[in-house]
N, C-alpha and C. Protein backbone atom coordinates (compact mmCIF):
# COMPACT_ATOMS: atom_id res chain seq x y z
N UNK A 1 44.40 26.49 -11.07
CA UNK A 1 44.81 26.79 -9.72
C UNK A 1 43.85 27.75 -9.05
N UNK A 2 43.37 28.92 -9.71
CA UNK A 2 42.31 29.89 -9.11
C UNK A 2 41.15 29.43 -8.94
N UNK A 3 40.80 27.92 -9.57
CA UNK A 3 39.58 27.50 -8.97
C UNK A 3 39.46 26.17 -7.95
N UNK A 4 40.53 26.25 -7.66
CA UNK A 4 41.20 25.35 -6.43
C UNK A 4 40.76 25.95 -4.88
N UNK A 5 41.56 27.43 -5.31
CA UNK A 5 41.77 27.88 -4.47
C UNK A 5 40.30 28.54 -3.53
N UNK A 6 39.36 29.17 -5.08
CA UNK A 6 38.34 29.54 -4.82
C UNK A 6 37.34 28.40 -3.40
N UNK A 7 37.47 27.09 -4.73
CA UNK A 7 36.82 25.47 -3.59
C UNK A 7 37.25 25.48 -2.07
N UNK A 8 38.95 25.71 -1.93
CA UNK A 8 39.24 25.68 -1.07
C UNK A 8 38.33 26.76 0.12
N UNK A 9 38.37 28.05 -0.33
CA UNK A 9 38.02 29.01 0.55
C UNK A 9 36.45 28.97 0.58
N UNK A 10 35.58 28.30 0.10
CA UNK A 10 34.62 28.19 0.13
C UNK A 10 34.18 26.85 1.41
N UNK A 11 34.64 25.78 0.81
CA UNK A 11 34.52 24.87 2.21
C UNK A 11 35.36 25.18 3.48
N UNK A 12 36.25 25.87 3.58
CA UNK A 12 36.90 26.49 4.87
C UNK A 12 35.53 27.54 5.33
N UNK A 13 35.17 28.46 4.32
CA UNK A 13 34.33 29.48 5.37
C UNK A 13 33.22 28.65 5.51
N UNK A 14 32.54 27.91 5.14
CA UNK A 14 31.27 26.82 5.48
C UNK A 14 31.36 26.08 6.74
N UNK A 15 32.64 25.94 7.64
CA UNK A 15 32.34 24.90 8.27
C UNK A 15 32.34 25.77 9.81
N UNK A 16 31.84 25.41 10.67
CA UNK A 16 32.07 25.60 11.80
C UNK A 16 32.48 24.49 12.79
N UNK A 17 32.87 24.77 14.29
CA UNK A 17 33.47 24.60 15.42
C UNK A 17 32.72 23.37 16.20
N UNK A 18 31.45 23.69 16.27
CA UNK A 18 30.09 23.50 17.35
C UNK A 18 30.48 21.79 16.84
N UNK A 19 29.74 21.36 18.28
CA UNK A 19 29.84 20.02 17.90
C UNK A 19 27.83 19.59 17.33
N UNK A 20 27.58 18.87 17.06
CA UNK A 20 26.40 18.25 16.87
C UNK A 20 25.80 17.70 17.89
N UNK A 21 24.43 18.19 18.55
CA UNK A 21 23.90 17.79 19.26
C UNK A 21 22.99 16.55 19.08
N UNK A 22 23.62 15.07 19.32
CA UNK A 22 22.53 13.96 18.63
C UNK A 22 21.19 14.30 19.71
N UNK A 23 21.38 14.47 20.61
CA UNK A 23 20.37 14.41 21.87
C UNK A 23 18.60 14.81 21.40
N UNK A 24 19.12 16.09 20.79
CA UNK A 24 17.89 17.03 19.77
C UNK A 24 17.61 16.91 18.56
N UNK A 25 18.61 15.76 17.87
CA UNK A 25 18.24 14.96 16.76
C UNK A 25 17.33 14.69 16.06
N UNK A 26 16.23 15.17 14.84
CA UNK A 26 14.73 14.16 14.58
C UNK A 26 15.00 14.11 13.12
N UNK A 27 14.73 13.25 12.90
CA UNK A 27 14.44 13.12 11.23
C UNK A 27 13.25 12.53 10.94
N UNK A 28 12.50 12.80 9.98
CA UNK A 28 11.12 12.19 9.32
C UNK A 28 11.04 12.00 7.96
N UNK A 29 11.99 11.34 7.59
CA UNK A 29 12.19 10.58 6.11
C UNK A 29 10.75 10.00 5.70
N UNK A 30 10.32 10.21 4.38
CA UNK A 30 9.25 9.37 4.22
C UNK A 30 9.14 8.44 3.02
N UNK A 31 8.47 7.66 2.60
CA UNK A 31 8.18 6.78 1.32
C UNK A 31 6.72 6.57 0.75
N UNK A 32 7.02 6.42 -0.86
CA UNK A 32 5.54 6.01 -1.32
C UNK A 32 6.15 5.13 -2.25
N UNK A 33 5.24 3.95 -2.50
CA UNK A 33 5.56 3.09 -3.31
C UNK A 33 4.18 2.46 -3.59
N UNK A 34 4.48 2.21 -4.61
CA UNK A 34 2.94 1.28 -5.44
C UNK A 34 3.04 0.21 -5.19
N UNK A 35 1.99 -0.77 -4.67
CA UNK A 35 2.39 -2.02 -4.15
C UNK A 35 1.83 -3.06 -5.19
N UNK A 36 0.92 -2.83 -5.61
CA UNK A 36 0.19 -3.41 -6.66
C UNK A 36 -0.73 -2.49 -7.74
N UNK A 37 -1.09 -2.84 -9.41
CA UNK A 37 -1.67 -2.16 -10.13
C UNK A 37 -2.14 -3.50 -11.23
N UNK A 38 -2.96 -3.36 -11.14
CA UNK A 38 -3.71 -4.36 -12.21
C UNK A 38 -5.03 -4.42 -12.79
N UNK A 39 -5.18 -4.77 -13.47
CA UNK A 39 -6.85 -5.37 -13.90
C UNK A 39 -7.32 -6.21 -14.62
N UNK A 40 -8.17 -6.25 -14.43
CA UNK A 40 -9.08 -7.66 -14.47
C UNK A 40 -10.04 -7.95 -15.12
N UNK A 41 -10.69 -8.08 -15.93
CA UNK A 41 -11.89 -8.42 -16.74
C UNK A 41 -12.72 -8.85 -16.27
N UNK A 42 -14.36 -8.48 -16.52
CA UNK A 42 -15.29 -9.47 -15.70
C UNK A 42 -15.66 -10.55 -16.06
N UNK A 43 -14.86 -11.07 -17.04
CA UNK A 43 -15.42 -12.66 -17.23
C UNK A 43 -14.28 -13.12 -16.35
N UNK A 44 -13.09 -12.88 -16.15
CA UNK A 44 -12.04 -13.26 -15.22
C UNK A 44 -12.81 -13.64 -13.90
N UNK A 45 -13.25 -12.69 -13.28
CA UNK A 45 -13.89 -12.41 -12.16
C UNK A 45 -15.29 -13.69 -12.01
N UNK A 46 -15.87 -13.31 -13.01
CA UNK A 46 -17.17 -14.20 -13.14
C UNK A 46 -16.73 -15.55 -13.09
N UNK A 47 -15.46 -16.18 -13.86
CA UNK A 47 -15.26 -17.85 -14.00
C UNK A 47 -14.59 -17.79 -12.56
N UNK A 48 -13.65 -16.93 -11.70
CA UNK A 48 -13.29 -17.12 -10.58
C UNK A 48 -12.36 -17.90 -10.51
N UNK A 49 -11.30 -17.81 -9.68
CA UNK A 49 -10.29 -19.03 -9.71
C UNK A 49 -10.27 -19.25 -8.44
N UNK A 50 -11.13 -19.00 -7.85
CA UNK A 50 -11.01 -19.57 -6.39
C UNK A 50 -12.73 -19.75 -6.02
N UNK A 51 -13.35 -20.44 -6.72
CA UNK A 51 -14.71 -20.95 -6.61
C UNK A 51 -15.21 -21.28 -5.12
N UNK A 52 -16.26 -20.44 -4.93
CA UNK A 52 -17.12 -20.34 -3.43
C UNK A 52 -18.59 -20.25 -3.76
N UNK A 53 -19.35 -21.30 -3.27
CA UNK A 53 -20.80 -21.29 -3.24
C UNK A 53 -21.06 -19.99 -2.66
N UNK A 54 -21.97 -19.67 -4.07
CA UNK A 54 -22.75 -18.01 -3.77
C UNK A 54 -22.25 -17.12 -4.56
N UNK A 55 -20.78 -16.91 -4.86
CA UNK A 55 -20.05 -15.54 -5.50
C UNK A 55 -19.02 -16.28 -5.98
N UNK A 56 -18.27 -15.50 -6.85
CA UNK A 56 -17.33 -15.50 -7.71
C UNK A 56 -16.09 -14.75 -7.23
N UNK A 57 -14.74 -15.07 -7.34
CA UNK A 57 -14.13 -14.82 -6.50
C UNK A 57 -12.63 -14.59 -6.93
N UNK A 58 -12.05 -13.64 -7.14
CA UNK A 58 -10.50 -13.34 -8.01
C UNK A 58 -9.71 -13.30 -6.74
N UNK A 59 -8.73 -14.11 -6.83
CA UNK A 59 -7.48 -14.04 -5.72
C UNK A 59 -6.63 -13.80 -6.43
N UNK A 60 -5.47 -12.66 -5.73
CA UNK A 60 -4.32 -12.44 -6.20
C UNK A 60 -2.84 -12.29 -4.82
N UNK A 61 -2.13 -12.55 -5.50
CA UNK A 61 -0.80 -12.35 -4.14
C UNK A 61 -0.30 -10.71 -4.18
N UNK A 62 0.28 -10.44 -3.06
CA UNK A 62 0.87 -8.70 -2.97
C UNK A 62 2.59 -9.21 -2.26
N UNK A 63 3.37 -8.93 -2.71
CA UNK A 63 4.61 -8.89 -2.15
C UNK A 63 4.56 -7.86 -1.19
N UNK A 64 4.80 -7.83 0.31
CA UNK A 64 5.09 -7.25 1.23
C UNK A 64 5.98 -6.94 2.08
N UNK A 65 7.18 -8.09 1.53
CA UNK A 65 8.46 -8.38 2.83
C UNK A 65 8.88 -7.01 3.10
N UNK A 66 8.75 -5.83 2.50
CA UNK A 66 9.48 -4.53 3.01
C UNK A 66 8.90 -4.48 3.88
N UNK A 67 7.61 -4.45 4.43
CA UNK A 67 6.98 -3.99 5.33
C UNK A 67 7.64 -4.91 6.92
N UNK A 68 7.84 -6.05 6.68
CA UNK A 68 7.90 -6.55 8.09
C UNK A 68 9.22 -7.01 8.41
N UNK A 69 10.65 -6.01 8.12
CA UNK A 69 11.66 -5.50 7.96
C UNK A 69 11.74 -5.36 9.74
N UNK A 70 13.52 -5.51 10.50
CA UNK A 70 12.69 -5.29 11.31
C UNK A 70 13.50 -3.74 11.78
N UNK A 71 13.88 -3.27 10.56
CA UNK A 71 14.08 -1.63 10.52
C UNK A 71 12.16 -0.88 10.72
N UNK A 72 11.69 -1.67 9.76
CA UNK A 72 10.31 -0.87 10.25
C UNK A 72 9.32 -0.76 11.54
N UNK A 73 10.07 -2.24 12.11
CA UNK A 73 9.59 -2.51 13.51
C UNK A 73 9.61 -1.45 14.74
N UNK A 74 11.04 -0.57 14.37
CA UNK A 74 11.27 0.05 15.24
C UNK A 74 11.33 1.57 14.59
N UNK A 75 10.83 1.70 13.77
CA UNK A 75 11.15 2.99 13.77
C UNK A 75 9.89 3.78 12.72
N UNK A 76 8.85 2.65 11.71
CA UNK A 76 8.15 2.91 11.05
C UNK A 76 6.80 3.76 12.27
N UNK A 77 6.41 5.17 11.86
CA UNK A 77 5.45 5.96 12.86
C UNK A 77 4.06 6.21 11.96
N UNK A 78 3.95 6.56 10.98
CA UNK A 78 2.83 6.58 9.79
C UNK A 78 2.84 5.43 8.61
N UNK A 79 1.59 4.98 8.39
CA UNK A 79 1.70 3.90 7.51
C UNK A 79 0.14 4.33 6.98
N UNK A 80 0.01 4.64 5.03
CA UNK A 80 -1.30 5.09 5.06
C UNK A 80 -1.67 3.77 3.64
N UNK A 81 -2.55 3.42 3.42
CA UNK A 81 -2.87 2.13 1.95
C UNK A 81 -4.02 3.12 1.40
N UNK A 82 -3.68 3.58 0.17
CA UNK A 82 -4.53 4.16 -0.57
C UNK A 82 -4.86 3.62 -1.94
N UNK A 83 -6.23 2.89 -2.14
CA UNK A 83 -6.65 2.11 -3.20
C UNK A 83 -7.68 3.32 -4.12
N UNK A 84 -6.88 3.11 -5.22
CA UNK A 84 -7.74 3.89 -6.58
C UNK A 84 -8.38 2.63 -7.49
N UNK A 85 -8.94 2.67 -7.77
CA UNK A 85 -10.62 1.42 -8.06
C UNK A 85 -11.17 2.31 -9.28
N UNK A 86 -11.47 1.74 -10.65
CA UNK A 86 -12.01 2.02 -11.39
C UNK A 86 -12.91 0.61 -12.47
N UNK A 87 -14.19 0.95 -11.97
CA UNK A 87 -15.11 -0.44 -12.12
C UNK A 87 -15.95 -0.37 -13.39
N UNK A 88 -16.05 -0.70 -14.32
CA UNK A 88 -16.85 -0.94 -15.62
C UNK A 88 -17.70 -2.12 -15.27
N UNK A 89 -17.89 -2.51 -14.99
CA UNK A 89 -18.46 -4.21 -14.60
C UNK A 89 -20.23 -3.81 -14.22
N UNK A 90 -21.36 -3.97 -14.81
CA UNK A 90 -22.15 -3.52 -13.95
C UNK A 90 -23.06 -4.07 -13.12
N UNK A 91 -21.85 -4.52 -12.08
CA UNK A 91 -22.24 -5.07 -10.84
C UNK A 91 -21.45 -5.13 -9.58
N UNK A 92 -21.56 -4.27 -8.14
CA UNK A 92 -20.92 -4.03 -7.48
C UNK A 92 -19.80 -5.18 -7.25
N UNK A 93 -17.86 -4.70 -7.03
CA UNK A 93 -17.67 -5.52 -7.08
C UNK A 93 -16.93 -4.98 -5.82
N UNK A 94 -16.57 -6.04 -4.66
CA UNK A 94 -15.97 -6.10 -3.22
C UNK A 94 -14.64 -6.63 -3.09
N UNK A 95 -14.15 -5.63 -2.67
CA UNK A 95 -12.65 -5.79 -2.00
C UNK A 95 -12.69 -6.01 -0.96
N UNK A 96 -11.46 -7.03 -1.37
CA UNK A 96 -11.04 -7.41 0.55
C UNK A 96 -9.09 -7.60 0.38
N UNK A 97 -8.80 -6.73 1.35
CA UNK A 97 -7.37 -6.47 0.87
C UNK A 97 -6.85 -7.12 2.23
N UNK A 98 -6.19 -8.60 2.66
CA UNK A 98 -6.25 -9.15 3.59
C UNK A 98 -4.61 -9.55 4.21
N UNK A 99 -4.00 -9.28 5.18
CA UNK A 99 -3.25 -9.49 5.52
C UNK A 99 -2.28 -11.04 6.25
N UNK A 100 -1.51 -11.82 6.81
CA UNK A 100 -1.73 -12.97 7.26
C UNK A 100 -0.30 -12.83 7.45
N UNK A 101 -0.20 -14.10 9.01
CA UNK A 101 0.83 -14.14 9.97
C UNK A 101 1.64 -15.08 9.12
N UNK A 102 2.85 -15.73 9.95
CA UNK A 102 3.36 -16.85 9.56
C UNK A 102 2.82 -18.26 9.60
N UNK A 103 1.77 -18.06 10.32
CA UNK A 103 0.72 -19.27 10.56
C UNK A 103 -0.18 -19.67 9.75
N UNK A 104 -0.56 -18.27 8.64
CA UNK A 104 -1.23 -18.42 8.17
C UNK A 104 -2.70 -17.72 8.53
N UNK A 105 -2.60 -16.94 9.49
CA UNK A 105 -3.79 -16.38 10.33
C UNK A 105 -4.04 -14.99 10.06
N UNK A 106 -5.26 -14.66 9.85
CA UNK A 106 -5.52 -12.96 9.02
C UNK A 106 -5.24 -12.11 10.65
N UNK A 107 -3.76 -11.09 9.85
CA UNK A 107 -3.81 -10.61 11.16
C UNK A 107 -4.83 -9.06 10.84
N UNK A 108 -4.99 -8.48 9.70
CA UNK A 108 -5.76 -7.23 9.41
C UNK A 108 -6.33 -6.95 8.17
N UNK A 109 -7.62 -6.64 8.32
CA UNK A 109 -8.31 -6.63 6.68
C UNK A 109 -8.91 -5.46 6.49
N UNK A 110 -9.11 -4.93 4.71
CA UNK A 110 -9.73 -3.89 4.65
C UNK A 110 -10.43 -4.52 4.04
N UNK A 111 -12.02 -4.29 3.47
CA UNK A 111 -13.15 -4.46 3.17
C UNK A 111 -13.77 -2.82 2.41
N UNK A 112 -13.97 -2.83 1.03
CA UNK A 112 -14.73 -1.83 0.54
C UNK A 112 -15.09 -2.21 -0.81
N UNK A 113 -16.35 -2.09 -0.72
CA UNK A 113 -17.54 -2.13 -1.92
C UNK A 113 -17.01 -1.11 -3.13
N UNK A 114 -16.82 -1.50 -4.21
CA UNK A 114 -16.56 -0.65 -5.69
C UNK A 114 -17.77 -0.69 -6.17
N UNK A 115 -18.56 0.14 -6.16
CA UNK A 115 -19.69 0.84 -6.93
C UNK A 115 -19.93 -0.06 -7.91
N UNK A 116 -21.07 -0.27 -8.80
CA UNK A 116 -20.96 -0.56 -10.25
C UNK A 116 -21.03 0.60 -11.42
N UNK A 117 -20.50 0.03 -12.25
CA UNK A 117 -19.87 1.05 -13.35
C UNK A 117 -20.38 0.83 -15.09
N UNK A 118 -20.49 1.15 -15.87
CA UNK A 118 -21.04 0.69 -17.27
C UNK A 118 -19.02 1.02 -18.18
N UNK A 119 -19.64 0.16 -19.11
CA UNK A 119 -17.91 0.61 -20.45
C UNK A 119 -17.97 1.45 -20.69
N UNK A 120 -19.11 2.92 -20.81
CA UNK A 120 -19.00 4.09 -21.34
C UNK A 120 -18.88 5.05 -19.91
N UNK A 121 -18.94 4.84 -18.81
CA UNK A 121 -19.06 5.06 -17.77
C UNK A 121 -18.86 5.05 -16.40
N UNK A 122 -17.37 4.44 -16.26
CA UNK A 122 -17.01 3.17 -15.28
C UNK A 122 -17.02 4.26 -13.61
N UNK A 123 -16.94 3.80 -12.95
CA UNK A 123 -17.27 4.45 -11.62
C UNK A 123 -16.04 4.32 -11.10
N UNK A 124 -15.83 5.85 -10.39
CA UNK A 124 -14.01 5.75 -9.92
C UNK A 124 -14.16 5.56 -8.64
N UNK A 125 -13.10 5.28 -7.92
CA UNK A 125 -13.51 5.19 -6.50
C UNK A 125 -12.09 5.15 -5.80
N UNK A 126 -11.65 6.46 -4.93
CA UNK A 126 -10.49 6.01 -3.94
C UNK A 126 -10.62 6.43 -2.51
N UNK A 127 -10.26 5.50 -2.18
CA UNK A 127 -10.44 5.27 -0.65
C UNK A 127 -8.74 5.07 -0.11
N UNK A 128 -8.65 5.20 1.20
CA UNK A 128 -7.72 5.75 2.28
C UNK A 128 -7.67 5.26 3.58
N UNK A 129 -6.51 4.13 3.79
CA UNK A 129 -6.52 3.31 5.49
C UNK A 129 -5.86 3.74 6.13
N UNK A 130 -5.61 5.22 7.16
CA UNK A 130 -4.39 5.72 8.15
C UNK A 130 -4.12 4.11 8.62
N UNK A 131 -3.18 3.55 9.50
CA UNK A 131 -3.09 2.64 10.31
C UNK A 131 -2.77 3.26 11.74
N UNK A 132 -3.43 3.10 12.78
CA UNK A 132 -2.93 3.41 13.51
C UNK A 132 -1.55 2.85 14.32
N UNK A 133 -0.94 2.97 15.94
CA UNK A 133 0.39 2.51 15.87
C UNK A 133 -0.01 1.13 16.52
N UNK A 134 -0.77 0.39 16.70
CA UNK A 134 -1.27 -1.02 16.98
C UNK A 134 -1.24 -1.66 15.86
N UNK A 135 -2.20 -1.05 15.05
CA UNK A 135 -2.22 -1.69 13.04
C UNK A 135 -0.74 -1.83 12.69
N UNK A 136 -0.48 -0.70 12.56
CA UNK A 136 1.03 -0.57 12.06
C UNK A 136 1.96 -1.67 12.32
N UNK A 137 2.02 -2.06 13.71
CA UNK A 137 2.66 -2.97 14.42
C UNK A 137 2.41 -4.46 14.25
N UNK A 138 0.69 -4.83 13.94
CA UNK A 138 0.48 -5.81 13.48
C UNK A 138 1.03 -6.13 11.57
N UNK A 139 1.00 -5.10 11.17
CA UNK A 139 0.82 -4.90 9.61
C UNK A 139 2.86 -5.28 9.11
N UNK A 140 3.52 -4.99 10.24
CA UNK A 140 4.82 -5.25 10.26
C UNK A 140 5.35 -6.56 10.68
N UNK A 141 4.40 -7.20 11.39
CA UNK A 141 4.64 -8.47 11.36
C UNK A 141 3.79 -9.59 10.86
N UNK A 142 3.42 -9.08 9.48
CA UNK A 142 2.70 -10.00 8.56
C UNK A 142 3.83 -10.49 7.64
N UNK A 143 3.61 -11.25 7.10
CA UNK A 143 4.27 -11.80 6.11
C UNK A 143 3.56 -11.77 4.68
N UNK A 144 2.92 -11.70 4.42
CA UNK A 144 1.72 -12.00 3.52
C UNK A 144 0.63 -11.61 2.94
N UNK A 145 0.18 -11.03 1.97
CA UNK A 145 -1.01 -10.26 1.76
C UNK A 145 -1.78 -10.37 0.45
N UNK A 146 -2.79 -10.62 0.61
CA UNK A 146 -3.72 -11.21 -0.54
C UNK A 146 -4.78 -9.87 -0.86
N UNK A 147 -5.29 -9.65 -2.14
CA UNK A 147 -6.67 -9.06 -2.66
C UNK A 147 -7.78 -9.89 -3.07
N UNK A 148 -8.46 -9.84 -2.57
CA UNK A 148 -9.98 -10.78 -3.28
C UNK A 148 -10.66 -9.50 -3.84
N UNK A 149 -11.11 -10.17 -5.10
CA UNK A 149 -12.28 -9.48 -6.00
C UNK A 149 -13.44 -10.20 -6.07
N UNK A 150 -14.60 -9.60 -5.08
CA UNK A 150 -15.83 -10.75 -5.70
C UNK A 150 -16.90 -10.13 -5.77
N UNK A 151 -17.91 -10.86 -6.30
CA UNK A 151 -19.67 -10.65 -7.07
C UNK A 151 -20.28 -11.55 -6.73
N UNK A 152 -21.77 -11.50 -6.85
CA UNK A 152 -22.23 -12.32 -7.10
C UNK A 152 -22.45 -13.57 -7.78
N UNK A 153 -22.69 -14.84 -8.00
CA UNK A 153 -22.18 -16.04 -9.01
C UNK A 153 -23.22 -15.76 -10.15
N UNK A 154 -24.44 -15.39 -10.00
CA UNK A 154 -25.33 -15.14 -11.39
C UNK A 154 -24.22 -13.80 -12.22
N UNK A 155 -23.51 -13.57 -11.93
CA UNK A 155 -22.99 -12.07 -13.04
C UNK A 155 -22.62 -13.26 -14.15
N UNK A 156 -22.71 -12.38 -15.18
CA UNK A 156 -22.20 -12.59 -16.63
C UNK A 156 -22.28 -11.48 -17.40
N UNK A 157 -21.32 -10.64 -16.74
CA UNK A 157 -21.34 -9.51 -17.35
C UNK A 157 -20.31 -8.83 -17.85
N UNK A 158 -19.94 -7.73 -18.63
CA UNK A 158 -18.76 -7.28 -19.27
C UNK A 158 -17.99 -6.49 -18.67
N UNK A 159 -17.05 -5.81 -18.70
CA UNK A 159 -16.52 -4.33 -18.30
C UNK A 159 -14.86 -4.89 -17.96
N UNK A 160 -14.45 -4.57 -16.84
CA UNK A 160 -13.27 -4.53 -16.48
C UNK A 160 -13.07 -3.54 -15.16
N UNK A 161 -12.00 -4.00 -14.19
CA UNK A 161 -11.93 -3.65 -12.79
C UNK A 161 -10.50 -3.35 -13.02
N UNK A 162 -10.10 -1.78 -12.65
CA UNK A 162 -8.53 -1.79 -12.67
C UNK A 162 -8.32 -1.15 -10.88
N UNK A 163 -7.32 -1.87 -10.40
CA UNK A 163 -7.35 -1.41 -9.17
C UNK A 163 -5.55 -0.90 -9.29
N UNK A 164 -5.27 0.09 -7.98
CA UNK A 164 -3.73 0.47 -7.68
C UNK A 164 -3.86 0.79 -6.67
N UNK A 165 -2.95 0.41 -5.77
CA UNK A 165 -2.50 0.52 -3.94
C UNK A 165 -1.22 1.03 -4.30
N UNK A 166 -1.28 2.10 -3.28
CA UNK A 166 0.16 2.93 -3.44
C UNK A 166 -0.23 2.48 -1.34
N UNK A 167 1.03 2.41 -0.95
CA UNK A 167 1.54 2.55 0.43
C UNK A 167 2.49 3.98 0.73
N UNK A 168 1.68 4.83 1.67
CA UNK A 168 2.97 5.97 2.17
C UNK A 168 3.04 5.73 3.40
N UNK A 169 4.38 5.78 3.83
CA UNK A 169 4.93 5.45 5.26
C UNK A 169 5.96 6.49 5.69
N UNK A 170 6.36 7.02 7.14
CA UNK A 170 6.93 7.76 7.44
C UNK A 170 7.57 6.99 8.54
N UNK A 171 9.34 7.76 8.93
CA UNK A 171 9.68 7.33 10.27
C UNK A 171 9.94 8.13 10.68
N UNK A 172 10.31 7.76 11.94
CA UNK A 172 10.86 9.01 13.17
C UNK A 172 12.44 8.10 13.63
N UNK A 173 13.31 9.14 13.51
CA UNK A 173 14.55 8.81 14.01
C UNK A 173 14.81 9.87 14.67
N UNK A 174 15.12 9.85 16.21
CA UNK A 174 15.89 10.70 16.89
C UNK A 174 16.75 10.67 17.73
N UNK A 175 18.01 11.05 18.23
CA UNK A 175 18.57 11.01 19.22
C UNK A 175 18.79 10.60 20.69
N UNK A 176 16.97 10.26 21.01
CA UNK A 176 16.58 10.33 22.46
C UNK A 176 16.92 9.29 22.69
């Protein structure tokens, strides 16, 4: 009973009168999530599964449907893609981290060169896409998103490519 009573008198003196002003309202909830983490071998890379005169060419799929939600439509304000790249392979290998409509049409791409790297030595590399609120807006109404890994077609070489995309996003909810 005395610790009833205590609970009781504790949420009685906690509360006040005032009403809540939604008007002055803001919240800035945020998220990080890993969107993809993998790797790849360079003979993977070298046989290619998506064969193109000239280079060698690794395609992979990215699940995205959170993104083009249409809670994020309206309320997603920061959106940042941060790729950590670690290349053994020794021969530069190129990202292309590519986005696409319902049509099928690239609505936004990133493009960055991974260093070359040796097995005792592999070359790290992270890089960083703010989106601005145009990107953002396109990037929310994609459906779809692919990574290409490619080289040159003469490689025959050893190592291994581990890549990880983390996505952080922020919203704004307020009253106004």
């Amino acid at each position: 009973m005395k610790y009833l009573v205590i609970i009781c008198l504790f949420f009685l003196s906690c509360t006040d009168d005032r009403p809540l002003d939604t008007d002055e309202f803001e919240a800035r909830p945020s998220f990080e999530t890993n969107v993809f983490q993998t790797q790849y071998s360079a003979g993977s890379i070298n046989t290619g599964n998506d064969s193109n005169t000239g280079q060698n060419k690794l395609r992979d799929f990215i699940d995205v449907d959170f993104l083009n939600e249409e809670f994020n439509a309206d309320y997603l304000e920061r959106l940042r893609f941060t790729v950590l790249a670690e290349n053994s392979i020794d021969q530069t290998q190129n990202l292309d981290f590519i986005f696409f409509d319902n049509n099928d049409l690239e609505t936004f791409r990133v493009t960055e060169p991974i260093p070359a790297g040796s097995t005792g030595n592999p070359t790290l590399k992270e890089f960083s896409v703010d989106l601005n609120t145009e990107e953002i807006e396109i990037i929310t109404s994609s459906v779809r998103a692919e990574f290409f890994v490619t080289q040159p077609s003469t490689a025959n070489n050893s190592g291994t490519m581990q890549l990880e995309c983390i996505v952080e996003g922020g919203y704004l909810f307020s009253g106004e």
